[in-house]
Protein backbone atom coordinates (compact mmCIF):
# COMPACT_ATOMS: atom_id res chain seq x y z
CA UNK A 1 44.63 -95.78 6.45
CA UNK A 2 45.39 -92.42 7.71
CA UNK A 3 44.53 -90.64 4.82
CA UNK A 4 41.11 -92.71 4.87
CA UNK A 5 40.17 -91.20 8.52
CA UNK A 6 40.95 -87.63 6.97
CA UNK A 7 38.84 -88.23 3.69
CA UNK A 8 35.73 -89.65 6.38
CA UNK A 9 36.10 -86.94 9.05
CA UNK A 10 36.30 -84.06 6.06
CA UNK A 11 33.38 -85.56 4.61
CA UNK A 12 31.18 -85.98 8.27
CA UNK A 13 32.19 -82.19 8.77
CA UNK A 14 30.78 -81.34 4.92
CA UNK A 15 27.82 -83.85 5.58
CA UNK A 16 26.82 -82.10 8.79
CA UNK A 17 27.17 -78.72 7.72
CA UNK A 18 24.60 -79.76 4.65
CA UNK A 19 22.45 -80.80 7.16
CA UNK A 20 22.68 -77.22 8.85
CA UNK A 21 22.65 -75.35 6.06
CA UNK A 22 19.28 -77.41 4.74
CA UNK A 23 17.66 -76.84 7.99
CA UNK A 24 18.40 -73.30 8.07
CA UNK A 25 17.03 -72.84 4.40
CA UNK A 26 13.88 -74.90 5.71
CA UNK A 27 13.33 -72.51 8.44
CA UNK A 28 13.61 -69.69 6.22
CA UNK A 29 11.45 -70.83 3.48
CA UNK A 30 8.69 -71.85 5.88
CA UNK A 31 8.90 -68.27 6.98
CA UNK A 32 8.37 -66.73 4.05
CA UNK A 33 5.65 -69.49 2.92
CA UNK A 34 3.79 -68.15 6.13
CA UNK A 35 4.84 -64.50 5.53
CA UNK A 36 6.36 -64.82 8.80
CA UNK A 37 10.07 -63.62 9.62
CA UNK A 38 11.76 -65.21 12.18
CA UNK A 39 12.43 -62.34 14.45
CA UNK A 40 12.99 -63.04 17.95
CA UNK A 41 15.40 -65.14 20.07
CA UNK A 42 12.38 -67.53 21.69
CA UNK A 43 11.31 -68.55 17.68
CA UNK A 44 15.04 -68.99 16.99
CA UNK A 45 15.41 -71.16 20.10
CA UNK A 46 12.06 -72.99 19.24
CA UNK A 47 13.12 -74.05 15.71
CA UNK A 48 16.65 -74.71 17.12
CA UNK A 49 14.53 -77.72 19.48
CA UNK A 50 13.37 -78.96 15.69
CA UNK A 51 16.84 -80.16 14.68
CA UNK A 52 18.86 -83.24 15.44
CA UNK A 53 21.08 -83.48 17.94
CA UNK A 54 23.54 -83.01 15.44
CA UNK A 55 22.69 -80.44 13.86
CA UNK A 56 22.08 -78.37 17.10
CA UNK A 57 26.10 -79.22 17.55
CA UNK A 58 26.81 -77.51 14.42
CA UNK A 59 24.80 -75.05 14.41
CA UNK A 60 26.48 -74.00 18.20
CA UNK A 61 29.69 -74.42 16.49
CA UNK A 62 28.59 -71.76 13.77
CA UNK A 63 27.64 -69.06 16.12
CA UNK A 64 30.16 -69.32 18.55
CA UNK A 65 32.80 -69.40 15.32
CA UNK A 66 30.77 -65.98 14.45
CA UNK A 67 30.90 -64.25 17.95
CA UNK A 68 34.33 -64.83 18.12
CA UNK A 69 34.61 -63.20 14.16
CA UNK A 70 32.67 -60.02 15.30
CA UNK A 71 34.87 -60.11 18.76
CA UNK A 72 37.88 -60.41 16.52
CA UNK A 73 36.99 -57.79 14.36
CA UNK A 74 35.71 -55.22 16.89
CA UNK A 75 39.19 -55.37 18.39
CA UNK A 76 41.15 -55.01 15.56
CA UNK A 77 38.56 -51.93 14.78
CA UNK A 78 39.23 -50.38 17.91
CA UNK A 79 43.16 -51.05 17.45
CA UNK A 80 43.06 -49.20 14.17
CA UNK A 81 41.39 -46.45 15.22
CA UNK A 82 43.71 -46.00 18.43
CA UNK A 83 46.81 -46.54 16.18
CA UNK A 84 45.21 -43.29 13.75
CA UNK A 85 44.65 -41.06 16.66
CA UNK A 86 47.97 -41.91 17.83
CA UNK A 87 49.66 -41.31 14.24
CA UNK A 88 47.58 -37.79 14.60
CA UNK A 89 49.39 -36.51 17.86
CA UNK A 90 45.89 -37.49 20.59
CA UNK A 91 47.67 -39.67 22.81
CA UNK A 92 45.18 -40.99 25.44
CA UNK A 93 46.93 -42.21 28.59
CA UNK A 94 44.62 -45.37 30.35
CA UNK A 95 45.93 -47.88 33.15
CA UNK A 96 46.16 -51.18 32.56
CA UNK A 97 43.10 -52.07 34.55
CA UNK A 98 41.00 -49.76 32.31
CA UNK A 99 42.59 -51.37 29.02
CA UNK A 100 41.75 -54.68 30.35
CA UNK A 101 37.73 -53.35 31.14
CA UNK A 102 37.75 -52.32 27.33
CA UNK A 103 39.03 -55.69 25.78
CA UNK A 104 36.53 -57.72 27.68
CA UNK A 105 33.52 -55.36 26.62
């Protein structure tokens, strides 16, 4: 029974990311069948209004799963390059108020 409510959630979470993925491909093939691009944040928000309920869910869940990805790897960037101009000899003395500023830009 357990396994059963796995197999149906895993499949709703494929199912609805079809969906996305089909309205996404929609969008951009009506684009290009118009010779339009979708370019700005008010057409992306207006074809956003177009999809179900659903779909707008998932779609959130997408981009927020993205910002967090190009959060993630801006840090680690930044961490990388700090630890290589440490390893060089630059040591760069900040407070902890300033290092706290930098990690939530």
């Amino acid at each position: 029974m357990v396994f059963q409510s796995v197999v149906s959630k895993t499949d709703s979470v494929v199912n609805r990311r079809k969906k996305i993925g089909s309205c996404l491909n929609r969008f951009y093939y009506y684009g290009l069948i118009l010779g339009q691009t979708m370019n700005t944040f008010s057409d992306i928000v207006e074809e956003a209004d177009k999809l179900t309920l659903e779909e707008q869910e998932t779609f959130i869940e997408i981009l927020q799963k993205r910002v967090s990805e190009t959060k993630r790897n801006k840090l680690i960037k930044k961490a990388l390059e700090s630890s290589e101009e440490f390893g060089k000899g630059h040591k760069l003395t900040s407070s902890i108020d300033d290092i706290m500023k930098e990690i939530a830009s």
